[in-house]
Protein backbone atom coordinates (compact mmCIF):
# COMPACT_ATOMS: atom_id res chain seq x y z
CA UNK A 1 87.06 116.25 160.87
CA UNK A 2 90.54 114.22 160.86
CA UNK A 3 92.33 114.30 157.64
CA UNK A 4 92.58 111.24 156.70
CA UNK A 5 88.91 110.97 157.23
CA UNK A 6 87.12 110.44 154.00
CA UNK A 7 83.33 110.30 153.60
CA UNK A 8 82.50 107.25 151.03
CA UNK A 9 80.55 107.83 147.90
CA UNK A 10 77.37 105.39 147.35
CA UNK A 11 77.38 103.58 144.73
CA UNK A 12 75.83 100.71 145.80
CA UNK A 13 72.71 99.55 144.06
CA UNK A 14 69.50 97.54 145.90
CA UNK A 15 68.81 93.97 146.15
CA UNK A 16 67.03 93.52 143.05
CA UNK A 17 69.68 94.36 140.57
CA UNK A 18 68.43 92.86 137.48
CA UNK A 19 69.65 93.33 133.91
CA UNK A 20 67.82 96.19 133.10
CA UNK A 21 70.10 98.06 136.34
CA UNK A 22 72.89 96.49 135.17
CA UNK A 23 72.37 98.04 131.19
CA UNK A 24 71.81 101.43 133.05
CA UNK A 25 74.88 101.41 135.09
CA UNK A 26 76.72 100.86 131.26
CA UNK A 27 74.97 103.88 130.26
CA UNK A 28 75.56 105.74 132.78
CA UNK A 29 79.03 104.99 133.15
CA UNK A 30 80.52 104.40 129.64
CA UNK A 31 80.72 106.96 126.70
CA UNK A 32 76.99 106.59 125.14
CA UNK A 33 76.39 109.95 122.97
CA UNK A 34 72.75 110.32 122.06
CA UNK A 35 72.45 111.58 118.36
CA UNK A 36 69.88 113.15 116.36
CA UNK A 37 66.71 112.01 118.71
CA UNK A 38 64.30 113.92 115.86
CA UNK A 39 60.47 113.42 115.09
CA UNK A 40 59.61 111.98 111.70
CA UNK A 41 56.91 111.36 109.68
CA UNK A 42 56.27 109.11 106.50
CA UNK A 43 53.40 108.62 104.02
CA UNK A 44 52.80 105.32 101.89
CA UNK A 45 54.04 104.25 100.23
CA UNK A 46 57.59 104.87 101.59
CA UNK A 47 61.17 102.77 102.29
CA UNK A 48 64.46 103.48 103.83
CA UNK A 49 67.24 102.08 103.28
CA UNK A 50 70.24 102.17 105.82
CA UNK A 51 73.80 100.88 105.76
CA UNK A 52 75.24 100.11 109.21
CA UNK A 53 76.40 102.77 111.16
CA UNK A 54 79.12 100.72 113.73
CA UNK A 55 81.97 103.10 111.76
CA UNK A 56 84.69 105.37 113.10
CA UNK A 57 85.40 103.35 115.74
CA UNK A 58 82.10 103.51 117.41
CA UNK A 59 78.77 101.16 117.54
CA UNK A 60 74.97 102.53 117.75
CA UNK A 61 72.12 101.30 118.80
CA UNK A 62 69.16 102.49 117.10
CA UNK A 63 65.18 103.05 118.35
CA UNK A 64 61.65 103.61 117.54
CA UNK A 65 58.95 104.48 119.54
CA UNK A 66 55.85 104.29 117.07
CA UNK A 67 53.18 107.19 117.62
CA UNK A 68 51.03 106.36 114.61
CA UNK A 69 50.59 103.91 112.32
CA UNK A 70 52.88 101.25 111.35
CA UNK A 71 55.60 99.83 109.39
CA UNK A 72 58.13 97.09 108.75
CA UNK A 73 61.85 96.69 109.85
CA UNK A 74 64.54 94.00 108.79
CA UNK A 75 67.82 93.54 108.87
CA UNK A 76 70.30 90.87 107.49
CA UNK A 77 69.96 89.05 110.07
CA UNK A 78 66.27 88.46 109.80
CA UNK A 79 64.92 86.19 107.71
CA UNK A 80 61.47 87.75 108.11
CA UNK A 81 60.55 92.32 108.88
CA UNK A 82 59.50 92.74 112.02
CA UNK A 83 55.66 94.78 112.01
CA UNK A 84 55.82 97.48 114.54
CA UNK A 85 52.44 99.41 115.22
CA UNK A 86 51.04 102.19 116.95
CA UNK A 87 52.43 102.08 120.30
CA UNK A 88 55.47 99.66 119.93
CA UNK A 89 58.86 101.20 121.06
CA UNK A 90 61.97 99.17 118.77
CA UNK A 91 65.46 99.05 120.06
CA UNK A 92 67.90 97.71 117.92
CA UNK A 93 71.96 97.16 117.28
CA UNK A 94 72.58 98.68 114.16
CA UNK A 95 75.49 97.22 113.08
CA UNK A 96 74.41 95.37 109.76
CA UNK A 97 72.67 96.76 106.42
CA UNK A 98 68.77 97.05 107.54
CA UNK A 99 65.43 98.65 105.53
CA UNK A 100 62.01 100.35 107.23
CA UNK A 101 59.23 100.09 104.72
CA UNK A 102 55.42 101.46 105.13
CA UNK A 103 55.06 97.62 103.05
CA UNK A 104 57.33 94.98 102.92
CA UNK A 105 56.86 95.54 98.92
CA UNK A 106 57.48 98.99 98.88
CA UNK A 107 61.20 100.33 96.96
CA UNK A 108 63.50 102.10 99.23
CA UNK A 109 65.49 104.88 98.67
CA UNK A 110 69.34 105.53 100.62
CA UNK A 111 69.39 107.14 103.85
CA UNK A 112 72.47 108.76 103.00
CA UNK A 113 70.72 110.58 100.41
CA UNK A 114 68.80 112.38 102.49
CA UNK A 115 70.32 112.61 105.68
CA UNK A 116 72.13 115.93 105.55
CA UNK A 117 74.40 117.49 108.77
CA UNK A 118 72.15 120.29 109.21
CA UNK A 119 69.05 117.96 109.67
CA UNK A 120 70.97 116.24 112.01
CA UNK A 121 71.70 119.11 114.41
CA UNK A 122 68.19 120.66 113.38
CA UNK A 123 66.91 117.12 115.35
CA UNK A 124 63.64 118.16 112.99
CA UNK A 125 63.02 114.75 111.42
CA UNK A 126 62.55 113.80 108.42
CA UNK A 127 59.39 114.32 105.93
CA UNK A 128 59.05 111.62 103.18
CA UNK A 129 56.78 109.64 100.92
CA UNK A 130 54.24 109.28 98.73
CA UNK A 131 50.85 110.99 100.47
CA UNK A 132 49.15 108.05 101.40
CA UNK A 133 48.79 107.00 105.24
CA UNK A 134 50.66 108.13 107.27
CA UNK A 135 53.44 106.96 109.68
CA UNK A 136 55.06 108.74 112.40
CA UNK A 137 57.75 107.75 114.77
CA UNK A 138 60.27 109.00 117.10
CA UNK A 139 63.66 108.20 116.37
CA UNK A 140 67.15 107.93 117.66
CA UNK A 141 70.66 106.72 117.89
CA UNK A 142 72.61 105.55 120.96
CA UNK A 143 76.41 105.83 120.10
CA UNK A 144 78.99 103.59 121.89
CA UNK A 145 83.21 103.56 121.76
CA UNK A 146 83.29 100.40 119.93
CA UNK A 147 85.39 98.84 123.12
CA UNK A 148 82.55 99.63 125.72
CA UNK A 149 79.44 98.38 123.48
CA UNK A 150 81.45 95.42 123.31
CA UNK A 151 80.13 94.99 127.18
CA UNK A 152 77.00 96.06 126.90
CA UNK A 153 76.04 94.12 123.54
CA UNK A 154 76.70 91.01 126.11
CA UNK A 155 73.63 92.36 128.33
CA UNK A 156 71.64 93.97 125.89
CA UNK A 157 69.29 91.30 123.49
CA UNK A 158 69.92 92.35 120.02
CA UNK A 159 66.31 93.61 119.65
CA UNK A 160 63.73 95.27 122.39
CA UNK A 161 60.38 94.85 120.96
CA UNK A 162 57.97 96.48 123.39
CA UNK A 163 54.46 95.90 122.08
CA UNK A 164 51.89 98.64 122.90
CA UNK A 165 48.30 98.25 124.60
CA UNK A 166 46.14 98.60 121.71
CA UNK A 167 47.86 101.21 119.82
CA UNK A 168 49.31 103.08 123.06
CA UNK A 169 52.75 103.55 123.86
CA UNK A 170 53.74 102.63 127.64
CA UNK A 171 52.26 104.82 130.05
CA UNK A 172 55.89 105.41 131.83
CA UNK A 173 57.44 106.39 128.03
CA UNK A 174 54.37 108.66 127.07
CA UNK A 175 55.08 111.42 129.57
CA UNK A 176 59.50 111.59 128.37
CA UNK A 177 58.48 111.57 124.95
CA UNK A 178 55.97 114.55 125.00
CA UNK A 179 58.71 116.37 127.20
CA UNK A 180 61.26 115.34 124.22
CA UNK A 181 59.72 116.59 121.67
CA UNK A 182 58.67 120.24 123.64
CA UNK A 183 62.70 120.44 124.39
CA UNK A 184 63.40 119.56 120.31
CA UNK A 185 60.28 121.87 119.34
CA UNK A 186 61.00 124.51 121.59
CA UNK A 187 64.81 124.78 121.33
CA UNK A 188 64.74 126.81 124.92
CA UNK A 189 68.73 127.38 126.57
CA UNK A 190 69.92 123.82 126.47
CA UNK A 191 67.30 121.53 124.88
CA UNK A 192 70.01 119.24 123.60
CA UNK A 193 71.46 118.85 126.52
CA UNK A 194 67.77 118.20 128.15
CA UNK A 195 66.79 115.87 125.74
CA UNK A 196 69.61 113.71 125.81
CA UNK A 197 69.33 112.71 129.41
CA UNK A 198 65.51 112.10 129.04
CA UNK A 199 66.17 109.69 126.09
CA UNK A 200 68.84 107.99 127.84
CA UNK A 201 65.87 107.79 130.71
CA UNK A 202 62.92 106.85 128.27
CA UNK A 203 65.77 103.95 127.24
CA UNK A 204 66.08 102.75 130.82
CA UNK A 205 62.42 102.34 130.81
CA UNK A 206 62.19 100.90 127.80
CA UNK A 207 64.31 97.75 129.45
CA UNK A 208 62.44 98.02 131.88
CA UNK A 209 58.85 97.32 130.37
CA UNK A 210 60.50 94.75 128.50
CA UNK A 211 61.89 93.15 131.29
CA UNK A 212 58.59 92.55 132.76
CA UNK A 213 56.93 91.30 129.45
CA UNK A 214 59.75 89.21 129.24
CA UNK A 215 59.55 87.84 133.19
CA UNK A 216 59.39 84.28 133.77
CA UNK A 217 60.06 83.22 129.65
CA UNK A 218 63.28 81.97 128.26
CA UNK A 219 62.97 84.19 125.27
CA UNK A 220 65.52 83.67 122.25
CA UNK A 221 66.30 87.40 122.11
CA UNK A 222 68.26 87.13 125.21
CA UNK A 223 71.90 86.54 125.62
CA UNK A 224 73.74 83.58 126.52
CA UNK A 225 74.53 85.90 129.79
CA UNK A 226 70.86 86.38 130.76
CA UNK A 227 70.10 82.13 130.30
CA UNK A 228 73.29 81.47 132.61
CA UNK A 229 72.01 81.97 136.00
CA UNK A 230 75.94 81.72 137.87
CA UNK A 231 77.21 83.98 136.05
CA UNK A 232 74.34 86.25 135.87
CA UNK A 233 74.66 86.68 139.51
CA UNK A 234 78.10 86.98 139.35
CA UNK A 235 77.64 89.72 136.98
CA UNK A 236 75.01 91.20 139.92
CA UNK A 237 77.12 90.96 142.34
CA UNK A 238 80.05 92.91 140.76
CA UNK A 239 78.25 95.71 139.65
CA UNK A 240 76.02 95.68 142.86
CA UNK A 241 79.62 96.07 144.70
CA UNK A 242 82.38 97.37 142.51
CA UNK A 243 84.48 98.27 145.71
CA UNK A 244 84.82 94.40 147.78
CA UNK A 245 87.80 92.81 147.65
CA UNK A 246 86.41 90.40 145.08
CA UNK A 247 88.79 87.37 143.91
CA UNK A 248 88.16 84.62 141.38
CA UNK A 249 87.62 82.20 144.61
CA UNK A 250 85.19 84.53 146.21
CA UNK A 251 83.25 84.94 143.34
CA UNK A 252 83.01 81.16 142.33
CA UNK A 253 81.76 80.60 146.41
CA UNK A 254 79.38 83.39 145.89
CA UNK A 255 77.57 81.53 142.67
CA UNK A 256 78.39 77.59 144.41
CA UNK A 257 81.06 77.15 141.49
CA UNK A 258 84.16 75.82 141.89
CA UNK A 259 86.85 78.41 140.80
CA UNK A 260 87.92 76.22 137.83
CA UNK A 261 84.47 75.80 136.46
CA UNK A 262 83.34 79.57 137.38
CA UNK A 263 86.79 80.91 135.64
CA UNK A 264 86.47 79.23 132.68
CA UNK A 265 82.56 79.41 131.95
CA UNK A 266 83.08 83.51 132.88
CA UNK A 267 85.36 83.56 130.20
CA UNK A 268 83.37 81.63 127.67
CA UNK A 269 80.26 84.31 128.29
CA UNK A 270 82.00 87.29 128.36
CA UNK A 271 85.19 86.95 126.61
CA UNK A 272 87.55 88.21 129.81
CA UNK A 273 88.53 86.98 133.05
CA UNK A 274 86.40 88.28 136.01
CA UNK A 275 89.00 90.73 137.25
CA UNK A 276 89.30 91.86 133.89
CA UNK A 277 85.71 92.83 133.89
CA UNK A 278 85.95 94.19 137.44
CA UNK A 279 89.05 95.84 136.64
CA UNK A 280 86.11 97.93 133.70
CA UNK A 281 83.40 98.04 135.97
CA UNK A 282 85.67 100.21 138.69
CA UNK A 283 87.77 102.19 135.90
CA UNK A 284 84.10 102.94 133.89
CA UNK A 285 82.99 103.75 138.05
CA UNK A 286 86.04 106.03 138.37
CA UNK A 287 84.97 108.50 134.81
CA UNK A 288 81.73 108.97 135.99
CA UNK A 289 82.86 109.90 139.65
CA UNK A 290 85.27 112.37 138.31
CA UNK A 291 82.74 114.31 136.58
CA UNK A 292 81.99 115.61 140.31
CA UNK A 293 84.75 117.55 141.17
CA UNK A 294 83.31 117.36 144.88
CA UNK A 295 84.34 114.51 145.10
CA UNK A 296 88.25 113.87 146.14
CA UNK A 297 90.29 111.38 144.39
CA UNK A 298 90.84 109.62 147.73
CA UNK A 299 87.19 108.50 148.40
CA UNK A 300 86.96 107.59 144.41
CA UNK A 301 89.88 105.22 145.65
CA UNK A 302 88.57 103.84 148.41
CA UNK A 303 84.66 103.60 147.49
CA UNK A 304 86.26 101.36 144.15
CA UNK A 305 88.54 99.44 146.33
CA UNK A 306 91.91 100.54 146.49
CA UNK A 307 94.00 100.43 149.13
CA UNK A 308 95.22 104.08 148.56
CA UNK A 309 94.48 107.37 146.20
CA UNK A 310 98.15 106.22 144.89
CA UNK A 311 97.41 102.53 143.79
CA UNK A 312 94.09 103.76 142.16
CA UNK A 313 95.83 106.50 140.36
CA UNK A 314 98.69 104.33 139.06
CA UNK A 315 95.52 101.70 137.72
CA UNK A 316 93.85 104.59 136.27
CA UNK A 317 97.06 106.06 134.23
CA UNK A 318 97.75 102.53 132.80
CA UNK A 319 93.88 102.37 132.19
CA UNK A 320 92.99 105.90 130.62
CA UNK A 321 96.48 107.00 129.76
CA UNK A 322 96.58 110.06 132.32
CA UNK A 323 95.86 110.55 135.65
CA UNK A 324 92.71 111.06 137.54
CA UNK A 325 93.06 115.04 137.89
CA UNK A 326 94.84 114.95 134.25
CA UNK A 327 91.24 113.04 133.25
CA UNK A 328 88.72 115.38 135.54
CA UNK A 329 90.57 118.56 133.73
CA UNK A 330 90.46 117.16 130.19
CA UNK A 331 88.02 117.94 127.12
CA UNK A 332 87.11 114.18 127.08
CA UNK A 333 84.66 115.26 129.84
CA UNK A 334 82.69 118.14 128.63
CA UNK A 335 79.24 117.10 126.82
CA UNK A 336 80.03 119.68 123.97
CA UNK A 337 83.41 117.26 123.06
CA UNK A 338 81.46 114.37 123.00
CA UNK A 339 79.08 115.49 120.61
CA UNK A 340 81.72 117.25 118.62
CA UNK A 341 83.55 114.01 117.87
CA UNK A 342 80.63 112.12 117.25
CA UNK A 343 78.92 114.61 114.90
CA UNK A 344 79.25 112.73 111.67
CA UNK A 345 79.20 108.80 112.76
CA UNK A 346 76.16 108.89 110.90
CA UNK A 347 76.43 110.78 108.26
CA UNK A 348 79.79 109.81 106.71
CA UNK A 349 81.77 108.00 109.85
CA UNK A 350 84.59 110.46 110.14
């Protein structure tokens, strides 16, 4: 093979990107830490009440799948708790004050008073209440670098509410969850790492069972990306193909915008220019390529559009504040930092 040959990596997705693709590419490629995925169960009468966890630097999104009874959820920004049942999986952003009651009349006691560290890393669940009916629920916490959930709270609703076939969860979610639990149960050679990447793949299915409930409605959950078809596709179109040689003109003709119009409406959705968000979309690309140390530097480059391994390295240093091979050798990679440095967001936000 000639040396300056270099294979391409794919990275290219299909035809039918749709949001949910585009909210797995952001997990995929940005710095989401799954905490304390755990198993709990409640009796009636029963309340929690939780303060916000978006705190040392960081933002979480929080869910339940319920796998028995029911209960109510509300946060400040509801006027109204929201009943989940048997069945229903809940995705939330946690970033205000919110309460989970067996009764929307029931007292609540803190979270904070019972969430200890070693419950956290037990991943056990919790066991509360008053020995009535009971409630139980799988729970967990998606946590985001406050600077990347910035992105993805513009694609993401701020609830999922996936409603269950008469008390059943999602056939798809059914089979993850048992295997979740058996990894959290079982605590065999690297069941934390096992069940993180099957909750970050019950959470892509989660989108995408509510992406088909949601099909063909204009729904008031969604974003003022998702009801803006232009830039939508725009959006589509740079994450379908991170590496063209994408301008603000090409983009505009690709949506039948004029540049003016596109430029300024991009910015009014999504708070940066498009080559500002391309610019994240190849540098969040590039992290997630480097955890391959197969692959060389110079096809990162060229699969993400740069002219040379030299160009993409110097837009990488400004970007991360090191190199590429500085970055693929650094702690920031290894699964056991991540959780390290996240270990008390939600306990105390240190």
């Amino acid at each position: 093979m000639c040396e300056d040959h270099v294979d391409p990596v794919e990275i290219v997705l299909g035809d039918n990107l749709g949001y949910v693709d585009i909210a797995s590419q952001l997990l995929t490629n940005y710095r989401c830490n799954v905490r304390s995925v755990s198993f709990s169960t409640f009796t009636a009468p029963w309340g929690i009440h939780a303060p916000p966890s978006n705190v040392g630097g960081a933002i979480t999104f929080t869910f339940f799948a319920m796998l028995r009874g029911q209960c109510y959820f509300q946060d400040q920004t509801q006027s109204e708790p929201v009943r989940l049942k048997a069945g229903d999986i809940f995705l939330f952003r946690n970033d205000c004050e919110n309460t989970l009651k067996d009764n929307p009349q029931s007292s609540t006691i803190q979270l904070l008073d019972i969430l200890t560290e070693e419950l956290v890393e037990s991943q056990l669940g919790l066991t509360l209440g008053g020995g009535g009916k009971a409630t139980r629920m799988m729970i967990g916490f998606f946590v985001f670098k406050q600077g990347e959930a910035l992105r993805l709270l513009k694609i993401l609703p701020r609830y999922i509410h996936v409603h269950g076939d008469k008390g059943r969860l999602p056939s798809e979610a059914v089979e993850v969850i048992h295997q979740i639990n058996d990894e959290i149960v079982s605590k065999r050679a690297g069941w934390k790492s096992a069940s993180d990447y099957m909750t970050r793949a019950l959470l892509v299915k989660v989108m995408r069972h509510y992406e088909l409930q949601q099909r063909g409605e204009h729904s008031p959950e969604y974003n003022q990306v998702m009801q803006d078809p232009e830039i939508f596709q725009a959006l589509k179109s740079l994450h379908k193909q991170p590496g063209l040689n994408w301008t603000v003109s090409s983009l505009a003709e690709e949506v039948g915008m004029s540049r003016s119009a596109f430029a300024a409406r991009f910015q009014q959705c999504m708070d940066q220019t498009p080559m500002a968000y391309l610019h994240e979309i190849r540098m969040h690309w590039a992290c997630s390529l480097l955890r391959d140390e197969s692959i060389g530097i110079k096809r990162i480059a060229m699969q993400l559009g740069y002219s040379s391994d030299a160009s993409f390295s110097s837009a990488f240093k400004r970007w991360a504040g090191k190199s590429p091979g500085q970055f693929r050798k650094s702690r920031d990679l290894s699964p056991e930092h991540q959780s390290n440095l996240y270990l008390r967001v939600l306990i105390d936000g240190e």
